[in-house]
PDB file of N, CA and C in Angstrom:
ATOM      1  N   UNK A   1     -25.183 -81.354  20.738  1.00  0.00           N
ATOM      2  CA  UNK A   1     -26.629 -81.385  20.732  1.00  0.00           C
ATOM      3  C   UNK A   1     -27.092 -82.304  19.597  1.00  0.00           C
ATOM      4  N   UNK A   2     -28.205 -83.388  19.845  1.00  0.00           N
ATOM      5  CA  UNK A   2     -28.780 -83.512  19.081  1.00  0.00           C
ATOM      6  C   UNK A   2     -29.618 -83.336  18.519  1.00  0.00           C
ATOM      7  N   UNK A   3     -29.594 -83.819  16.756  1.00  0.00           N
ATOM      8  CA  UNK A   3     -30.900 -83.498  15.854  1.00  0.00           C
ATOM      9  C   UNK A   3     -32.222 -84.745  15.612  1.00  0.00           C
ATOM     10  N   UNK A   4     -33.080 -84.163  15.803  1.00  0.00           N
ATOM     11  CA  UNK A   4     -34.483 -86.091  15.985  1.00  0.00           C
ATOM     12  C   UNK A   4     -35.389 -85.490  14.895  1.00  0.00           C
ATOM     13  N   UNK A   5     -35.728 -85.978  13.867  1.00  0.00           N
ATOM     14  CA  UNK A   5     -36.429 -85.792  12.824  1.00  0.00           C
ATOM     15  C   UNK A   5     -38.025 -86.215  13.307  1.00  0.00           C
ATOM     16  N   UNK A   6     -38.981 -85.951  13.146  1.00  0.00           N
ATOM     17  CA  UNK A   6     -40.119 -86.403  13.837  1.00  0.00           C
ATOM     18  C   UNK A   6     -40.888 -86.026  12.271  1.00  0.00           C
ATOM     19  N   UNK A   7     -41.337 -87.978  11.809  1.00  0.00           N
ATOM     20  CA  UNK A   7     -42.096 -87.609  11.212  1.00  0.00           C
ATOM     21  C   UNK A   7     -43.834 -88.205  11.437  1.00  0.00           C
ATOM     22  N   UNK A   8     -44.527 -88.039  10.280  1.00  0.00           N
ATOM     23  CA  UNK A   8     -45.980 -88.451  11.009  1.00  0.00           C
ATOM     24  C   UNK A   8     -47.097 -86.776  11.145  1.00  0.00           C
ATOM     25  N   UNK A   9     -46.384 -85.592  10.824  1.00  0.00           N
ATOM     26  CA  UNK A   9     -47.178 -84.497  12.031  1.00  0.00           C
ATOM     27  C   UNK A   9     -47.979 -84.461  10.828  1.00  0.00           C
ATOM     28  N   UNK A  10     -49.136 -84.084  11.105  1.00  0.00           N
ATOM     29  CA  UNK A  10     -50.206 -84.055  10.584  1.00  0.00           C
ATOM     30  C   UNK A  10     -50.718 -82.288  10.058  1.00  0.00           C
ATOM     31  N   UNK A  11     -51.232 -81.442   9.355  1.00  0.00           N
ATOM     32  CA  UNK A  11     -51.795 -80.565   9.214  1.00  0.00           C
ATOM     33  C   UNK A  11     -52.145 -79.824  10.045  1.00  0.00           C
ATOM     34  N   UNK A  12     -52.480 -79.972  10.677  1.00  0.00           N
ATOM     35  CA  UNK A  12     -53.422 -80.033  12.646  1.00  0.00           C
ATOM     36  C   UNK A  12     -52.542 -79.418  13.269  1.00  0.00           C
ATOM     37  N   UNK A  13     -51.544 -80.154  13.560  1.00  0.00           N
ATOM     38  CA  UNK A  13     -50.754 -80.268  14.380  1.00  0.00           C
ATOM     39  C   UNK A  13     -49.450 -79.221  14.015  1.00  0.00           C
ATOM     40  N   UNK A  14     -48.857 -79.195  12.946  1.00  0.00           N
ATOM     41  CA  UNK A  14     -48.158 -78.356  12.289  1.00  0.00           C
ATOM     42  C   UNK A  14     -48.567 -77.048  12.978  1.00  0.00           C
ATOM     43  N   UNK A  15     -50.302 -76.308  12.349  1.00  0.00           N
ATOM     44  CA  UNK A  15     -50.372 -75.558  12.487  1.00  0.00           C
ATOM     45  C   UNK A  15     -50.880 -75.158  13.760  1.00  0.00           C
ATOM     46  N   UNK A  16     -51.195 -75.782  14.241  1.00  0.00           N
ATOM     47  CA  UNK A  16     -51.677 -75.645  15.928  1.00  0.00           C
ATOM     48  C   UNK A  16     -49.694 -75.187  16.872  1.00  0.00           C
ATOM     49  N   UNK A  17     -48.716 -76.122  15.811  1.00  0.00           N
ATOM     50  CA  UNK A  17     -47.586 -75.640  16.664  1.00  0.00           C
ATOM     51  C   UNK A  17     -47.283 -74.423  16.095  1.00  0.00           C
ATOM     52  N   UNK A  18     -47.427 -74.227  14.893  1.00  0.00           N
ATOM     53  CA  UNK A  18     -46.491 -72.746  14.988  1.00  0.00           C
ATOM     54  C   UNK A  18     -47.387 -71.515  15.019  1.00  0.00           C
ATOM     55  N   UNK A  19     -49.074 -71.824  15.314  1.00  0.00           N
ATOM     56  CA  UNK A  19     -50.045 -70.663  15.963  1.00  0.00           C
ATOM     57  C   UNK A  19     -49.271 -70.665  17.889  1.00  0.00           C
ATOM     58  N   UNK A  20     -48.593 -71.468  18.202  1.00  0.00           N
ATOM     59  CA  UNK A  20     -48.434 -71.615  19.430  1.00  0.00           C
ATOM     60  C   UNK A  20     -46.632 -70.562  20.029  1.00  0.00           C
ATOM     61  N   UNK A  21     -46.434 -70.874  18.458  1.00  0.00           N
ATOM     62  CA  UNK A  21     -45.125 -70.418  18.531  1.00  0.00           C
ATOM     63  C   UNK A  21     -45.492 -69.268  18.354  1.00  0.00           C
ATOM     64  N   UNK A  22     -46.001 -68.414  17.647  1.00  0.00           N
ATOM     65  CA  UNK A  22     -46.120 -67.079  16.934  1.00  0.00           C
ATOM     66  C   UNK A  22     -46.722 -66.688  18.123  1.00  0.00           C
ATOM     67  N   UNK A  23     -47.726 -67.123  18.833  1.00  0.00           N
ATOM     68  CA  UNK A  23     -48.265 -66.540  20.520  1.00  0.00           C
ATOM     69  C   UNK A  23     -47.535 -65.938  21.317  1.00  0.00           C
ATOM     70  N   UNK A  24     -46.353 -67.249  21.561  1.00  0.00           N
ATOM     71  CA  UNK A  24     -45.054 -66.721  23.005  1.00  0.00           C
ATOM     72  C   UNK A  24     -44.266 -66.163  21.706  1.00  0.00           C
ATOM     73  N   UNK A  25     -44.253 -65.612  20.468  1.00  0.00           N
ATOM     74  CA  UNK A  25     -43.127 -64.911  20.196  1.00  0.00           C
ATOM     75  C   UNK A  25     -41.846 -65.535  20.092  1.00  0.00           C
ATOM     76  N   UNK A  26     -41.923 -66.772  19.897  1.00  0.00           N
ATOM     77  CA  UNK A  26     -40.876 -67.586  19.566  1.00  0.00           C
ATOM     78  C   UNK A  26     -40.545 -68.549  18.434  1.00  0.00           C
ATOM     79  N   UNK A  27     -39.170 -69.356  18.110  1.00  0.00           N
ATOM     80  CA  UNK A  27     -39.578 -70.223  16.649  1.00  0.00           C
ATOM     81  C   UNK A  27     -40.680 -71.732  16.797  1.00  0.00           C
ATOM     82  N   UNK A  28     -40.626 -72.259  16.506  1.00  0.00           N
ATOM     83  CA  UNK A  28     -41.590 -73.379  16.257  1.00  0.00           C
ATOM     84  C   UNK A  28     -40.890 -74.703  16.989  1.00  0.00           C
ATOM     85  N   UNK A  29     -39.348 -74.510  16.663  1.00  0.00           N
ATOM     86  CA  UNK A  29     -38.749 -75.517  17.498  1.00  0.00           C
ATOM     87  C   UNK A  29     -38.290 -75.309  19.100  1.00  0.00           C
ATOM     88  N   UNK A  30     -38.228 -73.695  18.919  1.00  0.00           N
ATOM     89  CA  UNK A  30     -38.169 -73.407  20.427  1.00  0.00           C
ATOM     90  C   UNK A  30     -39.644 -73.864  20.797  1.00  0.00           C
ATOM     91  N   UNK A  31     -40.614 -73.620  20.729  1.00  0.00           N
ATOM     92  CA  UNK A  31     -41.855 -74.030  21.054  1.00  0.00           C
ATOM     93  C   UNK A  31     -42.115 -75.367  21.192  1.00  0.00           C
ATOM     94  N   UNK A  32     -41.675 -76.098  20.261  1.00  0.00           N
ATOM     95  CA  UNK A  32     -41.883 -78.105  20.568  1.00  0.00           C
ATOM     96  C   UNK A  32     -41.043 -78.558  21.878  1.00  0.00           C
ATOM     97  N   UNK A  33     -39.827 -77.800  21.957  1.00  0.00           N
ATOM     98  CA  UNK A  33     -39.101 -78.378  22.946  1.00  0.00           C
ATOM     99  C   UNK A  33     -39.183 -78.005  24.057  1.00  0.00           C
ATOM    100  N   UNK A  34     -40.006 -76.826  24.158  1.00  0.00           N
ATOM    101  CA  UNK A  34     -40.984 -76.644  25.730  1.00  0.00           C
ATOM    102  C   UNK A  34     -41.989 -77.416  26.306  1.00  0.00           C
ATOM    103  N   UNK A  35     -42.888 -77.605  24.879  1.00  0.00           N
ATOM    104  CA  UNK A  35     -43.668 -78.850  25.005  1.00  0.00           C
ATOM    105  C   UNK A  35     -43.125 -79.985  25.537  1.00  0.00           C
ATOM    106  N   UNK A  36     -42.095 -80.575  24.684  1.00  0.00           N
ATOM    107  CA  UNK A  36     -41.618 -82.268  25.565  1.00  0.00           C
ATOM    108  C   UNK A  36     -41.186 -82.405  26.386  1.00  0.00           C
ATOM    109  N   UNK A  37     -40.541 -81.017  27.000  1.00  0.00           N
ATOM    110  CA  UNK A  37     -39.413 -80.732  28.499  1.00  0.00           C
ATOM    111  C   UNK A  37     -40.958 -80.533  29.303  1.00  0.00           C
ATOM    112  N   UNK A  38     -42.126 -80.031  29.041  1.00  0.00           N
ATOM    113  CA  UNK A  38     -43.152 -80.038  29.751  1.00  0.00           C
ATOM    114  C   UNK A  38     -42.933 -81.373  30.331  1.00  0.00           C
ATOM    115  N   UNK A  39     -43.922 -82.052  28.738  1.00  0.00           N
ATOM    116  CA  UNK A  39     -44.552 -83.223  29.225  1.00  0.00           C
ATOM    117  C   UNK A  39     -43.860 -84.520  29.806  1.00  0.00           C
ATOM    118  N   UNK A  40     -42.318 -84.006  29.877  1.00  0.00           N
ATOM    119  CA  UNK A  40     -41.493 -85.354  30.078  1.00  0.00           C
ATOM    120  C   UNK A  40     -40.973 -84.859  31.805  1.00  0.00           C
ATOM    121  N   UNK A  41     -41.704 -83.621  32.059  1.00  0.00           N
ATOM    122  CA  UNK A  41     -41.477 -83.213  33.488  1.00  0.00           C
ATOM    123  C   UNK A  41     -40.158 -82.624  33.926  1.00  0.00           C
ATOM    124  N   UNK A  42     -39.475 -82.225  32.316  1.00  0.00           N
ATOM    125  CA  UNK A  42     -37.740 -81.830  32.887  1.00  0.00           C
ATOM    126  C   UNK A  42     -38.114 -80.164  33.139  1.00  0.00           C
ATOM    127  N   UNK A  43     -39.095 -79.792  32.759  1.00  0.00           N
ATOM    128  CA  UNK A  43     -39.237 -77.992  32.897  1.00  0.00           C
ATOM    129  C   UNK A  43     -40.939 -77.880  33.811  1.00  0.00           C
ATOM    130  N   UNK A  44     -40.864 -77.586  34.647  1.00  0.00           N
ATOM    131  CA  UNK A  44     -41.820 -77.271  35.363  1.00  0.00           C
ATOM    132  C   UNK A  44     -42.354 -75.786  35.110  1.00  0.00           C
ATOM    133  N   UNK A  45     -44.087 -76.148  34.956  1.00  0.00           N
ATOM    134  CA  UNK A  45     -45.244 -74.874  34.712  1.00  0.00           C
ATOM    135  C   UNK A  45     -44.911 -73.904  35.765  1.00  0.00           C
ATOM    136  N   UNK A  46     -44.408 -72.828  35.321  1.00  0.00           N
ATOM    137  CA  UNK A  46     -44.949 -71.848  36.695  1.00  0.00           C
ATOM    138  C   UNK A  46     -46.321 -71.773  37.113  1.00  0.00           C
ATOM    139  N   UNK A  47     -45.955 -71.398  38.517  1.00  0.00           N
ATOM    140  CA  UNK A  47     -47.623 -71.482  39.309  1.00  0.00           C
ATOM    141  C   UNK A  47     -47.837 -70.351  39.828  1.00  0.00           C
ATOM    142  N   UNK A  48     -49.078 -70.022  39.193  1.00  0.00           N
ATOM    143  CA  UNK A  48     -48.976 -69.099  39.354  1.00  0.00           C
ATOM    144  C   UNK A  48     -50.491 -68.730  41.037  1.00  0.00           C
ATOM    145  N   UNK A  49     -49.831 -68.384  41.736  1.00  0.00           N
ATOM    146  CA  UNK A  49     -50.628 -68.797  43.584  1.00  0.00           C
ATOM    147  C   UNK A  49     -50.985 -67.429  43.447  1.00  0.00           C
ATOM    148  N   UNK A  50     -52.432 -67.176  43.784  1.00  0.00           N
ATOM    149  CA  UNK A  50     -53.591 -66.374  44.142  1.00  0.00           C
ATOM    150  C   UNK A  50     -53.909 -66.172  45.488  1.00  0.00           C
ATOM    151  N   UNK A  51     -53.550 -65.520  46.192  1.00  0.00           N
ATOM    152  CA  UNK A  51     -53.921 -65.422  47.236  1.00  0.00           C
ATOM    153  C   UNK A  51     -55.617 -64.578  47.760  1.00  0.00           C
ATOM    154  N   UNK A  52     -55.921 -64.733  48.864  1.00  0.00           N
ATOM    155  CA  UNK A  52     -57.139 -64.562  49.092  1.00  0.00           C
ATOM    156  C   UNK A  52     -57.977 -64.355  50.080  1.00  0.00           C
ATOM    157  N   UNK A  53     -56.614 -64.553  51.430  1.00  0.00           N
ATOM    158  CA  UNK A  53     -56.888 -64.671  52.369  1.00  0.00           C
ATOM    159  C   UNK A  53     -57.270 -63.341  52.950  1.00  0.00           C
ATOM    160  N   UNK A  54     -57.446 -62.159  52.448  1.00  0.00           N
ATOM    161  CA  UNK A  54     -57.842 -60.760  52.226  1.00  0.00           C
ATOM    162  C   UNK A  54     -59.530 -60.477  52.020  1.00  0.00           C
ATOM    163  N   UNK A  55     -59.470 -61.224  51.353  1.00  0.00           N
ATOM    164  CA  UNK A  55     -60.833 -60.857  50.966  1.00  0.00           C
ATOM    165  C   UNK A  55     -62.161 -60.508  51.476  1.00  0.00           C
ATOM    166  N   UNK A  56     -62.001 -61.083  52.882  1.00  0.00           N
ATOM    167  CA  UNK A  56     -63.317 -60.888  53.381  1.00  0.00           C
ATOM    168  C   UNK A  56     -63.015 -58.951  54.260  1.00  0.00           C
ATOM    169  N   UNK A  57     -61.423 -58.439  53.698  1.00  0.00           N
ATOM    170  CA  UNK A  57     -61.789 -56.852  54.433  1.00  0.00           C
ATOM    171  C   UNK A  57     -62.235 -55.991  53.475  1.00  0.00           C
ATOM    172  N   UNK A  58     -62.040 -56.567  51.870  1.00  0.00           N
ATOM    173  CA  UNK A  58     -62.485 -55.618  50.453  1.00  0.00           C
ATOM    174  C   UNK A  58     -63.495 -55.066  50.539  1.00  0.00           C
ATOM    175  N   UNK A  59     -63.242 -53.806  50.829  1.00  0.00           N
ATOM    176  CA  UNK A  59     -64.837 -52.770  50.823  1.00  0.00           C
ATOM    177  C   UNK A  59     -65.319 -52.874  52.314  1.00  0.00           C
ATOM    178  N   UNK A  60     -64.487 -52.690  52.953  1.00  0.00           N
ATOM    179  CA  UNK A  60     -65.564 -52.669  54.474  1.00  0.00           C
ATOM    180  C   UNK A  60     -65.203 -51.267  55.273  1.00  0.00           C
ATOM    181  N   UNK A  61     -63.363 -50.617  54.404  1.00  0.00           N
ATOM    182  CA  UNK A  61     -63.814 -49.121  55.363  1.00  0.00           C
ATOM    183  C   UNK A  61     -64.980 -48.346  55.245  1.00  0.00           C
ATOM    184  N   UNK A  62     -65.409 -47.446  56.040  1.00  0.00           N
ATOM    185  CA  UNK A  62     -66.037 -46.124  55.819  1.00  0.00           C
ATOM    186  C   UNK A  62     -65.155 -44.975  56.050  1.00  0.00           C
ATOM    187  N   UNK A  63     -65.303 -43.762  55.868  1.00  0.00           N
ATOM    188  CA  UNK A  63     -64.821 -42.809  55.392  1.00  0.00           C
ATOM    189  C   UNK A  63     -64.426 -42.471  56.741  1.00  0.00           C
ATOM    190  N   UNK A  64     -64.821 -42.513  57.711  1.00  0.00           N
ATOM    191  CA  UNK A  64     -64.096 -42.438  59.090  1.00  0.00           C
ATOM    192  C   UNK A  64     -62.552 -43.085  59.510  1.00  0.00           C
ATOM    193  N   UNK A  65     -62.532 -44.875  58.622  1.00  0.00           N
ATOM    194  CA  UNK A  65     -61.814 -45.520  59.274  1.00  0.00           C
ATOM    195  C   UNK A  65     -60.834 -45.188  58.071  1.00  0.00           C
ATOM    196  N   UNK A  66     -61.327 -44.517  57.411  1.00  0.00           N
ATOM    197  CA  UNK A  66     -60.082 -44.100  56.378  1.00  0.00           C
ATOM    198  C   UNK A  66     -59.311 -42.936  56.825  1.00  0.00           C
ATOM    199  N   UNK A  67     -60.013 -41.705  57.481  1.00  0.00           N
ATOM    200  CA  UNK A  67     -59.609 -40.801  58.231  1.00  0.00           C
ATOM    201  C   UNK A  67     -58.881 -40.907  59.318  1.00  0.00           C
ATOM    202  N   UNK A  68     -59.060 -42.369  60.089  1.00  0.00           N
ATOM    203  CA  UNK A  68     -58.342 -42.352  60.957  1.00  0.00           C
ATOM    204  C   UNK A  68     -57.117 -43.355  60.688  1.00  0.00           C
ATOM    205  N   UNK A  69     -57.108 -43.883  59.465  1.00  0.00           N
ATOM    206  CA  UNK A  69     -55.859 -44.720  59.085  1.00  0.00           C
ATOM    207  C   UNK A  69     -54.768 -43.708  58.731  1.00  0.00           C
ATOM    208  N   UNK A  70     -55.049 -42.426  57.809  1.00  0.00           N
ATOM    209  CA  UNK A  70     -54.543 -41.755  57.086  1.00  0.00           C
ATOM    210  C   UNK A  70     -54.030 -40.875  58.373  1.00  0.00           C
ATOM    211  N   UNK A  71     -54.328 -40.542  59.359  1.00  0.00           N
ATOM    212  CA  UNK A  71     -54.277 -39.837  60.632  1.00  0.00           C
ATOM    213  C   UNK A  71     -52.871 -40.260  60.987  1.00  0.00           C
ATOM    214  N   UNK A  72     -53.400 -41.905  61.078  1.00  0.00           N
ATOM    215  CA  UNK A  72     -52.124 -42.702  62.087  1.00  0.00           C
ATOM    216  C   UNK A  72     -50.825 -42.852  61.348  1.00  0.00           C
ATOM    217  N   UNK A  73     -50.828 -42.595  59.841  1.00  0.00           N
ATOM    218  CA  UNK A  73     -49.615 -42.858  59.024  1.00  0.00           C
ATOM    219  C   UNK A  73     -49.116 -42.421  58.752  1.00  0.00           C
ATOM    220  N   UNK A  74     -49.849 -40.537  59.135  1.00  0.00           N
ATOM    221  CA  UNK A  74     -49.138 -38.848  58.810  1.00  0.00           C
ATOM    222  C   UNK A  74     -47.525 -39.261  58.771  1.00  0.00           C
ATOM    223  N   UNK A  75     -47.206 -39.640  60.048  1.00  0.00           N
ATOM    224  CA  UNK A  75     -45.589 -39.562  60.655  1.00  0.00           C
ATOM    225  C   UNK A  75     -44.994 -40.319  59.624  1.00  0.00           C
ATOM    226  N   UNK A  76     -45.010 -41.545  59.140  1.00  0.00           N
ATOM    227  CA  UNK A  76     -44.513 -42.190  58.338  1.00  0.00           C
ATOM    228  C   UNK A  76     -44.329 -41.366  57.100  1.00  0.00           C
ATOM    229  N   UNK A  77     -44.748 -40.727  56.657  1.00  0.00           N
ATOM    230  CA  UNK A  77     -44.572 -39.788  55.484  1.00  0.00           C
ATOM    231  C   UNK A  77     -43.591 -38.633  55.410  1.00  0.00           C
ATOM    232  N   UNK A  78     -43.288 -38.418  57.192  1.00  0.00           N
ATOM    233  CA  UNK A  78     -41.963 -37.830  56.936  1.00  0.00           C
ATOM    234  C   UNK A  78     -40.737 -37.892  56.826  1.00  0.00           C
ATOM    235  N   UNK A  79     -39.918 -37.287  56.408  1.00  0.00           N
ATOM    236  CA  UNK A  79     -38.513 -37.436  56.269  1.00  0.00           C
ATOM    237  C   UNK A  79     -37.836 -36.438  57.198  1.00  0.00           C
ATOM    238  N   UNK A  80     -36.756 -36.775  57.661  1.00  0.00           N
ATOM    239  CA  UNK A  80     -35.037 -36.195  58.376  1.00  0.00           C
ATOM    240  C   UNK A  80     -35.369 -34.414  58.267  1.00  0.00           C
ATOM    241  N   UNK A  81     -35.766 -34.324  56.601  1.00  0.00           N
ATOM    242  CA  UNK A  81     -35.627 -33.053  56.511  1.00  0.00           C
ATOM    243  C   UNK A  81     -36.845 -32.180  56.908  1.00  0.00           C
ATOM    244  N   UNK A  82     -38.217 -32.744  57.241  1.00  0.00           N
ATOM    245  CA  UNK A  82     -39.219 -32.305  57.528  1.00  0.00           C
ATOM    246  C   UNK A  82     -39.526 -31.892  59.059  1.00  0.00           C
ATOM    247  N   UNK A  83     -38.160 -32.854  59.793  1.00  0.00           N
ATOM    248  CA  UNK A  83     -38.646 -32.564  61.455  1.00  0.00           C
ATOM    249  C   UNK A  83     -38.022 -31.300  61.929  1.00  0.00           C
TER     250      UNK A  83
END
């Protein structure tokens, strides 16, 4: 492995990295080298996908169609030893 001395960092920057490090709970150099594996595209962001395609049923039972969901799923709730 190699060692790369990086000089130039500024005040700023110092402390902006190791407020970044102390965040994820990690050292300061583990933290830079996430950064450049970011930005050099060798470690890819997780993505994090939201789905949504749900949304338009949120809040539309009434207390009937709940009665009759809960009706239809009785059986599923039993087991071997219940029949």
């Amino acid at each position: 492995m190699k060692v790369i001395t990086i000089r130039g960092l500024d005040d700023s920057l110092v402390k902006a990295l190791k407020e970044r490090a102390k965040q994820e709970g990690i050292s300061t150099n583990l933290t830079l080298l996430h950064i450049i594996k970011e930005r050099l595209g060798l470690k890819k962001k997780p993505r994090n996908v939201i789905h949504n395609d749900l949304d338009h049923l949120a809040e539309t039972w009434n207390d009937s169609d709940l009665y009759e969901f809960v009706k239809r799923i009785k059986d599923f709730a039993k087991t071997d030893e219940d029949q």
